[in-house]
N, C-alpha and C. Protein backbone atom coordinates (compact mmCIF):
# COMPACT_ATOMS: atom_id res chain seq x y z
N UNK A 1 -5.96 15.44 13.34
CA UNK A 1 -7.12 14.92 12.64
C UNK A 1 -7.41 15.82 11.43
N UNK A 2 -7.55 15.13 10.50
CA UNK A 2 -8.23 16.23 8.78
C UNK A 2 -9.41 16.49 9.27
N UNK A 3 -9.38 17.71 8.66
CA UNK A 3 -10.94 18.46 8.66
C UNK A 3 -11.75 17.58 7.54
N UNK A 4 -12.53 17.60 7.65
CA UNK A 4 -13.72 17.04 6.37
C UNK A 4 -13.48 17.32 4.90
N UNK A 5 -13.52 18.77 5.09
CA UNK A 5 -13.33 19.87 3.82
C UNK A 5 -12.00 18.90 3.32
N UNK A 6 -10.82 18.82 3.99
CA UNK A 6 -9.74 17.74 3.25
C UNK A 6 -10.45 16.24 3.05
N UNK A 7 -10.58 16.02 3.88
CA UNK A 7 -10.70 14.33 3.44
C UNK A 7 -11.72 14.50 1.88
N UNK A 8 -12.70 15.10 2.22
CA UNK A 8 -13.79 14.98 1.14
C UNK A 8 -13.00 15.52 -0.54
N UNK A 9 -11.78 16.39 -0.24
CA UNK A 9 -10.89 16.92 -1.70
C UNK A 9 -10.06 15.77 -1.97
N UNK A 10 -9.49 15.21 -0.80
CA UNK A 10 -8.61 13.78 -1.11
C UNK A 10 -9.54 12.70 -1.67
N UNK A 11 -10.40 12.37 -1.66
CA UNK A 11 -11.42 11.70 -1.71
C UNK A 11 -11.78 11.98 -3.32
N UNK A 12 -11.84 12.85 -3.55
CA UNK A 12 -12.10 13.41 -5.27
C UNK A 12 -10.95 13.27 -6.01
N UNK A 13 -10.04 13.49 -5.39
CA UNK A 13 -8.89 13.98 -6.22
C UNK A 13 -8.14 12.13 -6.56
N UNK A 14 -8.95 11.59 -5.68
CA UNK A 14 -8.25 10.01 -5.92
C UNK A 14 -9.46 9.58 -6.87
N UNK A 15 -10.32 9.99 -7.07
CA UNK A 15 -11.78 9.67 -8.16
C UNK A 15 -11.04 9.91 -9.48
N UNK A 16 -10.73 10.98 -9.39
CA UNK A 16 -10.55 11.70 -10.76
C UNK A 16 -8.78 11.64 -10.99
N UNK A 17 -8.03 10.50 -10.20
CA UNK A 17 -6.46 10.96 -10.53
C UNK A 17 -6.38 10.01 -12.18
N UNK A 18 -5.52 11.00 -12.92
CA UNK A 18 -5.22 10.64 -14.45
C UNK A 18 -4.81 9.45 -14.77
N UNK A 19 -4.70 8.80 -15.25
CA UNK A 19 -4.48 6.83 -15.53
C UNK A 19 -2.23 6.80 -15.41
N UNK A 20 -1.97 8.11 -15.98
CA UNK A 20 -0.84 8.26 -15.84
C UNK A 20 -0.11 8.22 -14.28
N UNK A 21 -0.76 9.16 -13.65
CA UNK A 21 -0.50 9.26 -12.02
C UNK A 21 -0.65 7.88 -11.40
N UNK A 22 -1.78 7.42 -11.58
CA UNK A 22 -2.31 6.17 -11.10
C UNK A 22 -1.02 5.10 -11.53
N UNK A 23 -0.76 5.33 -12.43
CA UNK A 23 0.33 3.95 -13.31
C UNK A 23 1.85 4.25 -12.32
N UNK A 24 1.77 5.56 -12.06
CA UNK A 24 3.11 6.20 -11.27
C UNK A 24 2.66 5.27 -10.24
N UNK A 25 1.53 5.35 -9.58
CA UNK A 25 1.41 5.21 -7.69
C UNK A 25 2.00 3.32 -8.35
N UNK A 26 1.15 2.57 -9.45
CA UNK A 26 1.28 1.14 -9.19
C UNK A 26 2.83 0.84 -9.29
N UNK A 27 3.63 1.28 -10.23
CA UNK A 27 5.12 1.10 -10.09
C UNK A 27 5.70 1.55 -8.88
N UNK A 28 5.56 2.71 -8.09
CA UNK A 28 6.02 2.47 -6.86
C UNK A 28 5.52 1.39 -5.95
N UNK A 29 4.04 0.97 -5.73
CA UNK A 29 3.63 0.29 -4.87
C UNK A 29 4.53 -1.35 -5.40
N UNK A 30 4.89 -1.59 -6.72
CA UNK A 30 5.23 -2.92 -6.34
C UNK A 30 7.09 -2.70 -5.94
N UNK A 31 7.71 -1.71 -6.51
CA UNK A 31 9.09 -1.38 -5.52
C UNK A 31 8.57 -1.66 -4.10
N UNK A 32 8.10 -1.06 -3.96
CA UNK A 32 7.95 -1.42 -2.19
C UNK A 32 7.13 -2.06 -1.63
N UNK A 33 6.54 -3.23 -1.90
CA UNK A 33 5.94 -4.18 -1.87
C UNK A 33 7.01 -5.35 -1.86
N UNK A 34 7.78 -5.26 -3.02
CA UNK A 34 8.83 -5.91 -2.99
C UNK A 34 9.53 -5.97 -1.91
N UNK A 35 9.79 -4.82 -1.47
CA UNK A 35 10.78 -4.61 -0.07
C UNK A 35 10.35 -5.17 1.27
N UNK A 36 9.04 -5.04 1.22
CA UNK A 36 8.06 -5.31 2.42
C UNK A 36 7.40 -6.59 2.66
N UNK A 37 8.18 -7.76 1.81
CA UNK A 37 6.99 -8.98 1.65
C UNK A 37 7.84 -9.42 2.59
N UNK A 38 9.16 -9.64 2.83
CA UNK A 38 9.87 -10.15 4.12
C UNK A 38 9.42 -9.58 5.42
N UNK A 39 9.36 -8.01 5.31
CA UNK A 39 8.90 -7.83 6.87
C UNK A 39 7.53 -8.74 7.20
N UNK A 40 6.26 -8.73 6.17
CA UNK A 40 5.66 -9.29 6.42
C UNK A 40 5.63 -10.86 6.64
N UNK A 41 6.27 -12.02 6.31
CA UNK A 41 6.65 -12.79 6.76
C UNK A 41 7.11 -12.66 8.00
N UNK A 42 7.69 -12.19 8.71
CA UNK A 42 8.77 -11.90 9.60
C UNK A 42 7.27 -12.16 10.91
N UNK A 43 6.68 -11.11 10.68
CA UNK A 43 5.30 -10.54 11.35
C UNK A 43 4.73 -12.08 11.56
N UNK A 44 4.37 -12.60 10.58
CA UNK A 44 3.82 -13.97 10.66
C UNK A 44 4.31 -15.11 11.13
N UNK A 45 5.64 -15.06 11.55
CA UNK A 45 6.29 -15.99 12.14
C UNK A 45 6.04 -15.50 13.76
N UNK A 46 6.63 -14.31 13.71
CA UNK A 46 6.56 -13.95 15.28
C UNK A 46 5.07 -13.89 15.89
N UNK A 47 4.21 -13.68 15.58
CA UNK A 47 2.66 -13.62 16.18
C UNK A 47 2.45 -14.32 16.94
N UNK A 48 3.00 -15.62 16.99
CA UNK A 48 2.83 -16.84 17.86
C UNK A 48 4.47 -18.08 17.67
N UNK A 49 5.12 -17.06 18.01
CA UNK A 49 6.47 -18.72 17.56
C UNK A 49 6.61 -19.41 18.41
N UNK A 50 5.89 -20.63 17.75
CA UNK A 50 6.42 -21.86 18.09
C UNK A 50 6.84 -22.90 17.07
N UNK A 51 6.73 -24.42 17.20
CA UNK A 51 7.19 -24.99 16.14
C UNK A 51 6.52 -25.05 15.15
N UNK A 52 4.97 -24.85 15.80
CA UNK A 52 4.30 -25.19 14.80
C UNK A 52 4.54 -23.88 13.93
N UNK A 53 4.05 -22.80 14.55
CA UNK A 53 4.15 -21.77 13.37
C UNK A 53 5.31 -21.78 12.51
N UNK A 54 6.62 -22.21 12.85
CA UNK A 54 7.24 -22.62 11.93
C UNK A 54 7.35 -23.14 10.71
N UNK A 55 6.76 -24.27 11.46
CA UNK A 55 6.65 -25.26 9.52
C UNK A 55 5.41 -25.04 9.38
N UNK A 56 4.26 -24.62 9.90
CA UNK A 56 3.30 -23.90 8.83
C UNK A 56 3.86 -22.71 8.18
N UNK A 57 4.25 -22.03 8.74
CA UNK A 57 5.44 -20.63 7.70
C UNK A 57 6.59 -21.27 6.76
N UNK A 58 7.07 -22.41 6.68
CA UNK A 58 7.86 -22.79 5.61
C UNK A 58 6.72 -23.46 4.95
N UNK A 59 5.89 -24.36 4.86
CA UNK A 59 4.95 -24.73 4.12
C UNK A 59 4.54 -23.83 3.37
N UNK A 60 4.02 -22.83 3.84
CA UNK A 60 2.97 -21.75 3.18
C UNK A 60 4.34 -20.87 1.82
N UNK A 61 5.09 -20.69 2.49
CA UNK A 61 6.01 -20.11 1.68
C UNK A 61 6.84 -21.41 0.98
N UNK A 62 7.11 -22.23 0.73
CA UNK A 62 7.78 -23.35 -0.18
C UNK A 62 6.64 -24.38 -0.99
N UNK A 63 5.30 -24.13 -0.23
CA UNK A 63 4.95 -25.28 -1.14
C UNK A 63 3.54 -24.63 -1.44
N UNK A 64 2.73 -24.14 -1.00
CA UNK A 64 1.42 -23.24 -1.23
C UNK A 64 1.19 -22.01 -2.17
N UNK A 65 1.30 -22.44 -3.25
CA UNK A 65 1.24 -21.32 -4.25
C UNK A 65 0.23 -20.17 -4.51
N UNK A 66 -1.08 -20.98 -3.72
CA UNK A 66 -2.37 -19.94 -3.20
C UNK A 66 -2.23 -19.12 -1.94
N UNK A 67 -1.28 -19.75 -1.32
CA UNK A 67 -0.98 -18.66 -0.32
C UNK A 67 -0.16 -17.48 -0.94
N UNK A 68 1.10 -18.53 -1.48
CA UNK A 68 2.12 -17.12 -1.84
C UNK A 68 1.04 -15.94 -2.88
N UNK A 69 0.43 -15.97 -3.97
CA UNK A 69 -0.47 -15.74 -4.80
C UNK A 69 -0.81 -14.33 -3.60
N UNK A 70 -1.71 -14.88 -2.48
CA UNK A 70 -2.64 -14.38 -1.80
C UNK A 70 -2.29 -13.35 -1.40
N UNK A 71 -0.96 -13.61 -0.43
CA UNK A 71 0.18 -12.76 0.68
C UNK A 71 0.85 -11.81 -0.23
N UNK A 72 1.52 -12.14 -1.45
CA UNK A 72 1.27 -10.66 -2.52
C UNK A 72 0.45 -9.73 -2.78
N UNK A 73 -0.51 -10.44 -3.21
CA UNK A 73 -1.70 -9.47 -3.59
C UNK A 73 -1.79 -8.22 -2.40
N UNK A 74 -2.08 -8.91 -1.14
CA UNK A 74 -2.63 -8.21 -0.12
C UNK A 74 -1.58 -7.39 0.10
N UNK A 75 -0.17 -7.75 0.35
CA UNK A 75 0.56 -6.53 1.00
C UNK A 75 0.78 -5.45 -0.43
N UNK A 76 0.75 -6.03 -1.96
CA UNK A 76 0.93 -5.02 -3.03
C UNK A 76 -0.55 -3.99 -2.56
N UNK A 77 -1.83 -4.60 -2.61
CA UNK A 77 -2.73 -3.65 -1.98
C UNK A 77 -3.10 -2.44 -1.41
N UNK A 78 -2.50 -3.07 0.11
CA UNK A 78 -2.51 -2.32 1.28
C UNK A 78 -1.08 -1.06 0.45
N UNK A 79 -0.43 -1.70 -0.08
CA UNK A 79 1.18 -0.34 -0.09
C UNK A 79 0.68 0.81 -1.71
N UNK A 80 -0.55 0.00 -2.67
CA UNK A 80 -0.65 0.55 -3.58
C UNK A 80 -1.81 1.49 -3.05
N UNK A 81 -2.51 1.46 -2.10
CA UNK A 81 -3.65 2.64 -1.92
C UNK A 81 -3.09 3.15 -0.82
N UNK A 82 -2.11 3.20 -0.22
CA UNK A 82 -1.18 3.98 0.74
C UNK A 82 -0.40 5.30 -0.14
N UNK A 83 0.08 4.21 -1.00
CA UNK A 83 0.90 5.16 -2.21
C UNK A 83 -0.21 6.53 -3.03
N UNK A 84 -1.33 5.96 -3.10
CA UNK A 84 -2.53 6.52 -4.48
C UNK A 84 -2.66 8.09 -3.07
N UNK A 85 -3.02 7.25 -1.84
CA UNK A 85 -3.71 8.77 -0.72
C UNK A 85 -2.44 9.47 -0.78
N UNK A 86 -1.01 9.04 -0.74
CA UNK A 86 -0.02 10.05 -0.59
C UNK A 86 0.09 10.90 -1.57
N UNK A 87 0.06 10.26 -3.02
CA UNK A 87 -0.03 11.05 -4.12
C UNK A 87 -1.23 12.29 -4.17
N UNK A 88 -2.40 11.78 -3.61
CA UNK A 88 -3.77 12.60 -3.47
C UNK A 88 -3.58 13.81 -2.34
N UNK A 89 -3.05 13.18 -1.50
CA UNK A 89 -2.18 14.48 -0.84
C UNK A 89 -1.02 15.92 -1.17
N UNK A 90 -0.32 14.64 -2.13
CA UNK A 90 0.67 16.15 -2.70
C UNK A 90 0.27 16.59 -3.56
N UNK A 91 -0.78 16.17 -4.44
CA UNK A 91 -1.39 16.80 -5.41
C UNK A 91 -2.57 18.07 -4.61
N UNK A 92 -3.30 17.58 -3.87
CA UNK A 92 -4.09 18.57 -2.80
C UNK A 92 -3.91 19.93 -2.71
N UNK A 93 -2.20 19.34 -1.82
CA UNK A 93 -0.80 20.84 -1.48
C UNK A 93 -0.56 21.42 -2.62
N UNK A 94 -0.65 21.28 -3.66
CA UNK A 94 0.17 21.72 -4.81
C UNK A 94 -1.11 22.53 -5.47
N UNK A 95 -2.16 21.81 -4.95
CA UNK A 95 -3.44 22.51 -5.72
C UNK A 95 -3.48 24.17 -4.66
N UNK A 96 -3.22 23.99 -3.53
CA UNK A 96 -3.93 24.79 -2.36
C UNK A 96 -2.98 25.92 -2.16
N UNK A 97 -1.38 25.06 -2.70
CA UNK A 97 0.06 26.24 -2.20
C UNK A 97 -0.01 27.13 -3.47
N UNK A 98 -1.02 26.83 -5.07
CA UNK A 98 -1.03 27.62 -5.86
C UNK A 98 -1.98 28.28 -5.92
N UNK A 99 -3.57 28.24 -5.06
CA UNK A 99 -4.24 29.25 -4.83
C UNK A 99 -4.22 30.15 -3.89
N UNK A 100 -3.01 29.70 -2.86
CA UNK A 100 -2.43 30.92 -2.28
C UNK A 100 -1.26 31.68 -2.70
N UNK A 101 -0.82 31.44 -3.68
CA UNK A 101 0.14 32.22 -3.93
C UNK A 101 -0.40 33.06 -4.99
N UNK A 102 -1.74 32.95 -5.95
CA UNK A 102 -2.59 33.29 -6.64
C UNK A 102 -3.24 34.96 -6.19
């Protein structure tokens, strides 16, 4: 479990990360977003397979453009503020491994 004292520096350090860093985290998040929109399908088929979930899962993906729209957004999301805390993390270490070596 993080102590406070971290969460509350991660927490700043994602306030204040530079538009540059930030532009880094969004180009990784859609690489791997990209990679991850099949697992997520995958997930949505299996939750309940049957027939129906079937051709509601080919529907949604062949003919529902507000879905497809939707099911992007959300998994680019979830992988782009995954990406932003990891970055807020090694930036943290990098802040903390140079005031101890200070």
């Amino acid at each position: 479990m993080l102590n406070p004292s971290k969460i509350q520096a991660i927490r700043k350090i994602m306030e204040e990360m530079p538009p540059e860093i930030t532009e880094d985290c969004y180009v990784e998040a859609e690489q791997l977003a990209e990679k991850s929109i099949e697992r997520f399908r995958d997930s949505l088929r299996k939750h309940w397979p049957d027939t129906y979930t079937e051709q509601a899962c080919e529907y949604m993906e062949d003919s529902d453009i507000d879905y497809q729209k939707a099911e992007s957004q959300r998994v680019f999301d979830a992988i782009f503020h995954r990406v932003k805390v990891e970055r807020a993390f090694w930036i943290y270490d990098r802040q903390n491994s140079t005031e101890d070596a200070a």
